[in-house]
PDB file of N, CA and C in Angstrom:
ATOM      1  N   UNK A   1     154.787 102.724  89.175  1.00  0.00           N
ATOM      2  CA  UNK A   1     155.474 102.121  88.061  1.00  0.00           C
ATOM      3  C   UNK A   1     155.175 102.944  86.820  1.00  0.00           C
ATOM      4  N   UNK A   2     156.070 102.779  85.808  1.00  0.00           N
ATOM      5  CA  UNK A   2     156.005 103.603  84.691  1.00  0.00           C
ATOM      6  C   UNK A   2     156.541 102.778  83.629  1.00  0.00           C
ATOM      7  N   UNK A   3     156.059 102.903  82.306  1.00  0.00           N
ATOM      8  CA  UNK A   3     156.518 102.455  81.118  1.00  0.00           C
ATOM      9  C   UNK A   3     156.332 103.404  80.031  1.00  0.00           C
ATOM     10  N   UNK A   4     157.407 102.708  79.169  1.00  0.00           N
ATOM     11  CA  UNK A   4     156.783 103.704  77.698  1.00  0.00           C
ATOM     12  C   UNK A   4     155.807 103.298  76.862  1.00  0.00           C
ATOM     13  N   UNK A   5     155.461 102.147  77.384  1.00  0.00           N
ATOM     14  CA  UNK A   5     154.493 101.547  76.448  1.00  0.00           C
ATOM     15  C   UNK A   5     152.883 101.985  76.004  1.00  0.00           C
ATOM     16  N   UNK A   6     152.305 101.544  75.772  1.00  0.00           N
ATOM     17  CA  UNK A   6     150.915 102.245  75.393  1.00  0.00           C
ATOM     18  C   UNK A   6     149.828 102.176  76.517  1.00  0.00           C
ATOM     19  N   UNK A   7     148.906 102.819  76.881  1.00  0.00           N
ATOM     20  CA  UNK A   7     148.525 102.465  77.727  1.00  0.00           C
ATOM     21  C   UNK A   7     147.424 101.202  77.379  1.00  0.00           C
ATOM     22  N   UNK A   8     147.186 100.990  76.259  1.00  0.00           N
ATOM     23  CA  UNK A   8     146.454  99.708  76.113  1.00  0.00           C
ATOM     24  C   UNK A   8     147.431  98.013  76.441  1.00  0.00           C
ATOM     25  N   UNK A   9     149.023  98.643  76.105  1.00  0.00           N
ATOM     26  CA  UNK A   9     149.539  97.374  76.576  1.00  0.00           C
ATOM     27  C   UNK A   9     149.748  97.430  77.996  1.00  0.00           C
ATOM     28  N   UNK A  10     149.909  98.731  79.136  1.00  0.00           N
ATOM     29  CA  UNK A  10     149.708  98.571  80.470  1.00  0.00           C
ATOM     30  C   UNK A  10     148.766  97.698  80.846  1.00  0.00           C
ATOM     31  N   UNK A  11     147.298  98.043  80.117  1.00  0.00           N
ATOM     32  CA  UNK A  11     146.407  97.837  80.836  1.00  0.00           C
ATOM     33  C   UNK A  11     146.782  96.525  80.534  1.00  0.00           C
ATOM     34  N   UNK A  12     146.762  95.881  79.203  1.00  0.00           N
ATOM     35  CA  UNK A  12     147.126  94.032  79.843  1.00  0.00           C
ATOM     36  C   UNK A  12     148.248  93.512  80.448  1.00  0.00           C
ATOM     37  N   UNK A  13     149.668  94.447  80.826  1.00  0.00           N
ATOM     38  CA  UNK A  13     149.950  93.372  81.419  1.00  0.00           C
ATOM     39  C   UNK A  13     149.535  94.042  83.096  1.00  0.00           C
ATOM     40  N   UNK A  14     148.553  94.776  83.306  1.00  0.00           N
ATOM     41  CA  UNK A  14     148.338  94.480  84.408  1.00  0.00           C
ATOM     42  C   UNK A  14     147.379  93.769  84.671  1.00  0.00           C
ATOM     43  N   UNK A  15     146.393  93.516  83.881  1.00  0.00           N
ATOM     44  CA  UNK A  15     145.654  92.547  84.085  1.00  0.00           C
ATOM     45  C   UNK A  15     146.104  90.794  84.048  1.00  0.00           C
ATOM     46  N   UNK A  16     147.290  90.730  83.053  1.00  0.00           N
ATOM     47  CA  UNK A  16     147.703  89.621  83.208  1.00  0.00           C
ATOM     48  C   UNK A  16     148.829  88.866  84.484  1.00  0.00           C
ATOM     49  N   UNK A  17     149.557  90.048  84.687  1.00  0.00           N
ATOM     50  CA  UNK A  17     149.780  89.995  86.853  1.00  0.00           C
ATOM     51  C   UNK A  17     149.142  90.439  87.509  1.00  0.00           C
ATOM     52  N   UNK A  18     147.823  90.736  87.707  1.00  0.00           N
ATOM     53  CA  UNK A  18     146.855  91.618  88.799  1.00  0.00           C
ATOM     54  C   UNK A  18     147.631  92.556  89.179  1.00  0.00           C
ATOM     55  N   UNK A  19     147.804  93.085  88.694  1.00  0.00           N
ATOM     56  CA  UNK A  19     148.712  94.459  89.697  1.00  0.00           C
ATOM     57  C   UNK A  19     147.622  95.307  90.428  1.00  0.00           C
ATOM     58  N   UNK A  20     148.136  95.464  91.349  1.00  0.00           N
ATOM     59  CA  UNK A  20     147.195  96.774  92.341  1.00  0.00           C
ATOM     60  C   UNK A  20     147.614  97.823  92.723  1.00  0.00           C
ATOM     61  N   UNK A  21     148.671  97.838  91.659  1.00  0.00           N
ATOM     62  CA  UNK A  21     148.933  99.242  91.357  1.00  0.00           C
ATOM     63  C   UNK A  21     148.929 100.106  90.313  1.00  0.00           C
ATOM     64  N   UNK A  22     148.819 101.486  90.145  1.00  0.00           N
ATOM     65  CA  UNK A  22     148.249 102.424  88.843  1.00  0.00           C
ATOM     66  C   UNK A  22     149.924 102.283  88.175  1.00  0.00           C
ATOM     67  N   UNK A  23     149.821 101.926  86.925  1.00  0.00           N
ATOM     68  CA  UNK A  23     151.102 101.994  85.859  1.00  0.00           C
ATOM     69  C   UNK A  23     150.793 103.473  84.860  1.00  0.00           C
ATOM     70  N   UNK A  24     151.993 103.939  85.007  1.00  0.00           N
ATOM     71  CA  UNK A  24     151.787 105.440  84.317  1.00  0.00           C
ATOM     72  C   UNK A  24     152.012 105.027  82.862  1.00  0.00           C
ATOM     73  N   UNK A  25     151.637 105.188  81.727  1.00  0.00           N
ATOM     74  CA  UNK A  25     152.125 104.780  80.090  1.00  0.00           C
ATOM     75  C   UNK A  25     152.398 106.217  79.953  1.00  0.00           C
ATOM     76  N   UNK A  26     153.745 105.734  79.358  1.00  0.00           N
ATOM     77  CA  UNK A  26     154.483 107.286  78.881  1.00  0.00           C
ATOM     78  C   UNK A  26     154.953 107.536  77.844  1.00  0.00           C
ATOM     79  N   UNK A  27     153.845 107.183  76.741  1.00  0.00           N
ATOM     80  CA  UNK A  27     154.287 106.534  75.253  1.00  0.00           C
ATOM     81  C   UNK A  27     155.462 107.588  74.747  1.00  0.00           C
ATOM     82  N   UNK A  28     155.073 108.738  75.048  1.00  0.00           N
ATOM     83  CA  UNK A  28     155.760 110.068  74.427  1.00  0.00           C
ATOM     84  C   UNK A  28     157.186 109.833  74.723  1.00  0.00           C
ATOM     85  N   UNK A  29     157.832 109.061  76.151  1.00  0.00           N
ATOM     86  CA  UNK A  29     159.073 109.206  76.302  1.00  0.00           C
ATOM     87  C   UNK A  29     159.134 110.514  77.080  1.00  0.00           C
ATOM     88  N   UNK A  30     158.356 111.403  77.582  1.00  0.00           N
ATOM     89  CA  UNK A  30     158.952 112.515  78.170  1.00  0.00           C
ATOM     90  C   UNK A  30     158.654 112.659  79.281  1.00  0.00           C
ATOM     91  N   UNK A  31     158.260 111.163  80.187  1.00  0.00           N
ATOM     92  CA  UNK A  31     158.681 110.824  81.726  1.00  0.00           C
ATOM     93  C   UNK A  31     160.032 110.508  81.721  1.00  0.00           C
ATOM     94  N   UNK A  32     160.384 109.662  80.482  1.00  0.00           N
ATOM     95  CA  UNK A  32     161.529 108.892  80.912  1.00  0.00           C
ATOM     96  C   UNK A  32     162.632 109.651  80.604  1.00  0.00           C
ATOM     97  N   UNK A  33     162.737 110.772  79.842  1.00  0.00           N
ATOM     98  CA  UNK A  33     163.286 111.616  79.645  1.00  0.00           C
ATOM     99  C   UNK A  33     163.905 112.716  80.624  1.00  0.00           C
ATOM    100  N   UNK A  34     162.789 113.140  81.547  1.00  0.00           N
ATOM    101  CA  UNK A  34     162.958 113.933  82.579  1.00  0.00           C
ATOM    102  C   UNK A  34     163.456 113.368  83.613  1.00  0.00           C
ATOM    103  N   UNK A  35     163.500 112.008  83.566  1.00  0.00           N
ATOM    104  CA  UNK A  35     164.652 110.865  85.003  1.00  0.00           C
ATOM    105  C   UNK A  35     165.682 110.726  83.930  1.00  0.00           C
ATOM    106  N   UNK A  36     165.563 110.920  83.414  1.00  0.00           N
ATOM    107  CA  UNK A  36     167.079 110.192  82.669  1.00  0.00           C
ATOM    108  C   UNK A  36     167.068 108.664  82.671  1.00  0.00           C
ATOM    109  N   UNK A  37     165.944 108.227  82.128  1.00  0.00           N
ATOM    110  CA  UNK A  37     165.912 107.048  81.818  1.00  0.00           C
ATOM    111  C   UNK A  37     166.144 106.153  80.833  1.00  0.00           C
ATOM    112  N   UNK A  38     165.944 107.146  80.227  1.00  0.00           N
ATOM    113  CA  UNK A  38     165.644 106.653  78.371  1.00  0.00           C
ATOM    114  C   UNK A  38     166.885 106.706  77.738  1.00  0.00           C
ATOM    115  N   UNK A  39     166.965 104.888  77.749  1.00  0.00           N
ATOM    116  CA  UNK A  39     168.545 104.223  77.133  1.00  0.00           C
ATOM    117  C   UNK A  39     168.650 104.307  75.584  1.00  0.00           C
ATOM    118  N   UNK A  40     169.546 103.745  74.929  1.00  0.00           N
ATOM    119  CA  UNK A  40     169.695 104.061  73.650  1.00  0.00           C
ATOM    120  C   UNK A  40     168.348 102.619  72.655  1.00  0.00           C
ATOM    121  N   UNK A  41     168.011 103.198  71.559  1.00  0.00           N
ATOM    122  CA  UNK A  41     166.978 102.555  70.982  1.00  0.00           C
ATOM    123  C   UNK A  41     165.645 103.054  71.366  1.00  0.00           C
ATOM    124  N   UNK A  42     165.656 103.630  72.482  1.00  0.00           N
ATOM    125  CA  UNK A  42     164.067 104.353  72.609  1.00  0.00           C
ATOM    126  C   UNK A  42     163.573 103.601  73.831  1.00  0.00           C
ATOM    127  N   UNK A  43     164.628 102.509  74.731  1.00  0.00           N
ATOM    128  CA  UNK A  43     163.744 101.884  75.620  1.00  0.00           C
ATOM    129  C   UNK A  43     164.440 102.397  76.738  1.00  0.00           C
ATOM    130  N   UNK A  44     163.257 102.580  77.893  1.00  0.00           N
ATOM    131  CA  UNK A  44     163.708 102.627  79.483  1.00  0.00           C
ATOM    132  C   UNK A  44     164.386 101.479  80.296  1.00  0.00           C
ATOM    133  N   UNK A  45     165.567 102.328  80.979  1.00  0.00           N
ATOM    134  CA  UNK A  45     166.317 101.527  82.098  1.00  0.00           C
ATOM    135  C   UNK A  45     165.145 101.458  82.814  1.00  0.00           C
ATOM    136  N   UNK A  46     165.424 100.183  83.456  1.00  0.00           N
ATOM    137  CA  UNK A  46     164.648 100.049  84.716  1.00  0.00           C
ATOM    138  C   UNK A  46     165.365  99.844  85.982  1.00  0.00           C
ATOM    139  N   UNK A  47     165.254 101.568  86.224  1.00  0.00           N
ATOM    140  CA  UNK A  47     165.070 102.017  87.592  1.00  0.00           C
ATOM    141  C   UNK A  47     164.132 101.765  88.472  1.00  0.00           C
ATOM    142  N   UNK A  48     164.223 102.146  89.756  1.00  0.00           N
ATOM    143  CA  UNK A  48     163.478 102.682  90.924  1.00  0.00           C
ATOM    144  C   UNK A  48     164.224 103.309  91.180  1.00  0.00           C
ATOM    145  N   UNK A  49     162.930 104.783  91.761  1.00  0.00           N
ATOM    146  CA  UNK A  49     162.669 106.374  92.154  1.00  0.00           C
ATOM    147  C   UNK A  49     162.634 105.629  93.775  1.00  0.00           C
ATOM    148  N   UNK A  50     163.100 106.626  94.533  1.00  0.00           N
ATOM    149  CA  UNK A  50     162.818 106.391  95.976  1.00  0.00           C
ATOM    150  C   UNK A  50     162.169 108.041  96.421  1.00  0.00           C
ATOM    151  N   UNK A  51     160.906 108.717  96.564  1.00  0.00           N
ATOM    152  CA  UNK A  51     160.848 109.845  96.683  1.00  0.00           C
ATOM    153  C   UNK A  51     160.286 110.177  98.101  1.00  0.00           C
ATOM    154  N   UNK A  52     160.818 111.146  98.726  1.00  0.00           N
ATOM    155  CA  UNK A  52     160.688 110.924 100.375  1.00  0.00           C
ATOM    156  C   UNK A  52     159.288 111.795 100.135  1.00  0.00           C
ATOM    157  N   UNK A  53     158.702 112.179 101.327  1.00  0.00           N
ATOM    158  CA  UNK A  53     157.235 112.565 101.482  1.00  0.00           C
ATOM    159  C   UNK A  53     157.352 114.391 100.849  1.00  0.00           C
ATOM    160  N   UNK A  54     158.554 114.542 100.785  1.00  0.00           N
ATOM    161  CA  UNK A  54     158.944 116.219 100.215  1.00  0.00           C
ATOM    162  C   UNK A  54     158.714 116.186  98.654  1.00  0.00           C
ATOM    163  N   UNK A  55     159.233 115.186  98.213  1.00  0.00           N
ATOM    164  CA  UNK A  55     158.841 114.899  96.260  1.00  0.00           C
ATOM    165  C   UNK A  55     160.471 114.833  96.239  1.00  0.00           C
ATOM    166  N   UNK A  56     160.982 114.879  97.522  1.00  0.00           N
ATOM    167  CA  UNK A  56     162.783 114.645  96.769  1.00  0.00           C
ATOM    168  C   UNK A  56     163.387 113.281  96.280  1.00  0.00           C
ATOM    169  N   UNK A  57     164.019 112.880  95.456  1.00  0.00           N
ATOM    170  CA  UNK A  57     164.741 111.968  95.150  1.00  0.00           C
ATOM    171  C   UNK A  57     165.334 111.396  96.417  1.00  0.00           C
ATOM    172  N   UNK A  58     165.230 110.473  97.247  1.00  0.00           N
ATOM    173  CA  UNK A  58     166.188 110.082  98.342  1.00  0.00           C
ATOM    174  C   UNK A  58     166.982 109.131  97.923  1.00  0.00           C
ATOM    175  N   UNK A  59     167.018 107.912  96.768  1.00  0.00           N
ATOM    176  CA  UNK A  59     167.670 106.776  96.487  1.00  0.00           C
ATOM    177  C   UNK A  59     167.219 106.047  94.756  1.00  0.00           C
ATOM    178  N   UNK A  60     168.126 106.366  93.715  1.00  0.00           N
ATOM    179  CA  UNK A  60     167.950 105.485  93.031  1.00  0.00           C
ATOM    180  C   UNK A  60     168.410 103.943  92.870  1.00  0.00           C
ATOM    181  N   UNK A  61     168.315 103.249  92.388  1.00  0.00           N
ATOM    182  CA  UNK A  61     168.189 101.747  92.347  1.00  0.00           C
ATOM    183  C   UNK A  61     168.370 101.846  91.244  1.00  0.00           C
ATOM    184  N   UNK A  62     169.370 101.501  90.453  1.00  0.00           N
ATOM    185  CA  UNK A  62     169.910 101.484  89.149  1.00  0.00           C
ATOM    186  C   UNK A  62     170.050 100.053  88.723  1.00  0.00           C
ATOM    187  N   UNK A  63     169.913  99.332  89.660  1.00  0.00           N
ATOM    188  CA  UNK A  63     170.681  97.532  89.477  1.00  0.00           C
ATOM    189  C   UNK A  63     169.578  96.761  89.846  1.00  0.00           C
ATOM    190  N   UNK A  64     167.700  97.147  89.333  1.00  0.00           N
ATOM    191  CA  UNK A  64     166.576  96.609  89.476  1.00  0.00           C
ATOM    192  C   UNK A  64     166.733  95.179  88.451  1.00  0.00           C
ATOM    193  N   UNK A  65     166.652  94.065  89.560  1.00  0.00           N
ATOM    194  CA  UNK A  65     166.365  92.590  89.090  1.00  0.00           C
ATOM    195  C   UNK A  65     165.183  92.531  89.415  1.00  0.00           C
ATOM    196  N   UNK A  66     164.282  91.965  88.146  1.00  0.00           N
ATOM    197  CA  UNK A  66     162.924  91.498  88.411  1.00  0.00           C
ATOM    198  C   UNK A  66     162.633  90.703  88.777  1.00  0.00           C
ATOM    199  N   UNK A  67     163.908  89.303  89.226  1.00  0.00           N
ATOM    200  CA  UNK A  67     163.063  88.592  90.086  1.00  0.00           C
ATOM    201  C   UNK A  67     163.307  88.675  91.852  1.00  0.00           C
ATOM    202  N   UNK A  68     163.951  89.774  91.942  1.00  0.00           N
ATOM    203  CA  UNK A  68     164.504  90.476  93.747  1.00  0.00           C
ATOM    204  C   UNK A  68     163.859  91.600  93.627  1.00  0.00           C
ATOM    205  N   UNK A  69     162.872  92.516  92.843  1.00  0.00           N
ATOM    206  CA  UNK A  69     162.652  93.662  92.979  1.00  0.00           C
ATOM    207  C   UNK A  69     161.987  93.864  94.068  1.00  0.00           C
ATOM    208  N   UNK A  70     160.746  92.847  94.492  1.00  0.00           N
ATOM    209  CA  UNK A  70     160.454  92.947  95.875  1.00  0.00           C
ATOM    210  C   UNK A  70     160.759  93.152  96.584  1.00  0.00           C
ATOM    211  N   UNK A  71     161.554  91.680  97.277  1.00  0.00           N
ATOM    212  CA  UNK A  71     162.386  91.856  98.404  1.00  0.00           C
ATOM    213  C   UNK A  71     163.328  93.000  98.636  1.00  0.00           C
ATOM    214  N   UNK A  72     164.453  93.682  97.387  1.00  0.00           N
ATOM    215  CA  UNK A  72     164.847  94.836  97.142  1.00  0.00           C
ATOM    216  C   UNK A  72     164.402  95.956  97.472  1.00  0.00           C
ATOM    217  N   UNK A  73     163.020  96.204  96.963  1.00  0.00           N
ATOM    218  CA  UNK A  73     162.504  97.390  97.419  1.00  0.00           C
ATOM    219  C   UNK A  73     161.849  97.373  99.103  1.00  0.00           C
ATOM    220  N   UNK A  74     161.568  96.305  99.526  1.00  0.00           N
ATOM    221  CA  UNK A  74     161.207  96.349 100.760  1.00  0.00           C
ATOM    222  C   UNK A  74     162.887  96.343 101.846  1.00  0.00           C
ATOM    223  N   UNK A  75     164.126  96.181 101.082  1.00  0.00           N
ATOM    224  CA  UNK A  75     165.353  96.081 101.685  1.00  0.00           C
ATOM    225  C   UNK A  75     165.561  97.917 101.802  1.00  0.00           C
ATOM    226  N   UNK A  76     165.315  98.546 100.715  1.00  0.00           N
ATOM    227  CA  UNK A  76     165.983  99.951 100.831  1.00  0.00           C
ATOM    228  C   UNK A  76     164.669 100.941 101.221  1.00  0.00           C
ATOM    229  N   UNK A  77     163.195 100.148 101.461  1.00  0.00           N
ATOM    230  CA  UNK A  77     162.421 101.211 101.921  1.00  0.00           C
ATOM    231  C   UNK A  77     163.016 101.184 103.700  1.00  0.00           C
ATOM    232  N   UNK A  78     162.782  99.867 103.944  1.00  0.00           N
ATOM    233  CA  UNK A  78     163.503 100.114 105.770  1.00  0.00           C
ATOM    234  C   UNK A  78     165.141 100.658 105.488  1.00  0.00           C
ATOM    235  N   UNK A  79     165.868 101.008 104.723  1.00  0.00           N
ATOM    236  CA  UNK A  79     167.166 101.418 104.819  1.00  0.00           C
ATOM    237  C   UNK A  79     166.651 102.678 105.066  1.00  0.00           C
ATOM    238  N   UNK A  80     166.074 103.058 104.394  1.00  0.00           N
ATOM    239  CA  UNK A  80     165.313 105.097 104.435  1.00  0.00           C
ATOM    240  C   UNK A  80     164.589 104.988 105.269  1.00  0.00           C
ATOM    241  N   UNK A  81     164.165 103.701 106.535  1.00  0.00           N
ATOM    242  CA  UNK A  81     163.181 104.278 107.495  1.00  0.00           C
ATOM    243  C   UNK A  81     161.715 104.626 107.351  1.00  0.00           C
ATOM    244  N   UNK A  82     161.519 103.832 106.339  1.00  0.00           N
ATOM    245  CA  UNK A  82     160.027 104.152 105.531  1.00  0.00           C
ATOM    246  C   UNK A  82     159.644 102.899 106.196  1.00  0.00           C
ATOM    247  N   UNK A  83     158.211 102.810 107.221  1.00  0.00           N
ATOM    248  CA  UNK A  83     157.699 101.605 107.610  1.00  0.00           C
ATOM    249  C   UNK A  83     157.303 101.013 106.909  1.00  0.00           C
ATOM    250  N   UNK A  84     157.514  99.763 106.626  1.00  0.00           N
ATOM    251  CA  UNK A  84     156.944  98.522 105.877  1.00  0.00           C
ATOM    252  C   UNK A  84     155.967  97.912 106.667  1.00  0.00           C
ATOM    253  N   UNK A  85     154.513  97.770 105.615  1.00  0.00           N
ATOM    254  CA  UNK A  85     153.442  97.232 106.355  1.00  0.00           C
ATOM    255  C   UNK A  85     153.652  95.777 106.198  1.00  0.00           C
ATOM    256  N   UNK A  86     153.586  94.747 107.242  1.00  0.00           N
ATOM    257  CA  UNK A  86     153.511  93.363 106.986  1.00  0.00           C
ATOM    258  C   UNK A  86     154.571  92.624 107.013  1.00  0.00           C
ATOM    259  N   UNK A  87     155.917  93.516 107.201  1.00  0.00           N
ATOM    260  CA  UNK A  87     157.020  93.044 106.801  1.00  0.00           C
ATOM    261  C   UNK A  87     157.575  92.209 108.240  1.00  0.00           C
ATOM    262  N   UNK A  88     156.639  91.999 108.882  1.00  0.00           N
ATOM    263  CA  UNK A  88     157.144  91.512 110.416  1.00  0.00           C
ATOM    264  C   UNK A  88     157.857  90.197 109.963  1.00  0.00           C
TER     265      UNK A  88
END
């Protein structure tokens, strides 16, 4: 995951959803820049990157709902054949 935000506001809202995952802060804008993310006003679309084990782009997700992003992303990792742990 990635934001533009600071990394002092990453760090709370990952502490305030437990995330267990590393959030990149990209205050500068020049992650979101290099995806072509960065909408008008200075804020990021929220995408999902799908990157196969090569570093290639295999699938963006342009139409990320936060409350399906889960299920979503576990829908188009088995579309690419990427095993899902748990997903029995």
């Amino acid at each position: 995951m990635a934001s533009v935000d600071s990394v002092e506001d990453n760090t709370g809202f990952a502490r305030k959803n437990k995330a267990t995952f590393p959030i990149l802060a990209d205050p500068t804008k020049e992650t979101a820049r290099a995806y072509g993310v960065l909408g008008g006003h200075g804020f990021a679309n929220r995408w999902t990157f799908y990157i196969d084990p090569e570093g290639l782009i295999a699938r963006i997700d342009k139409s990320v709902n936060p409350m399906s992003a889960g299920d979503d992303l576990v829908a188009n990792l088995e579309e690419l054949g990427v095993p899902v742990a748990g997903a029995d």
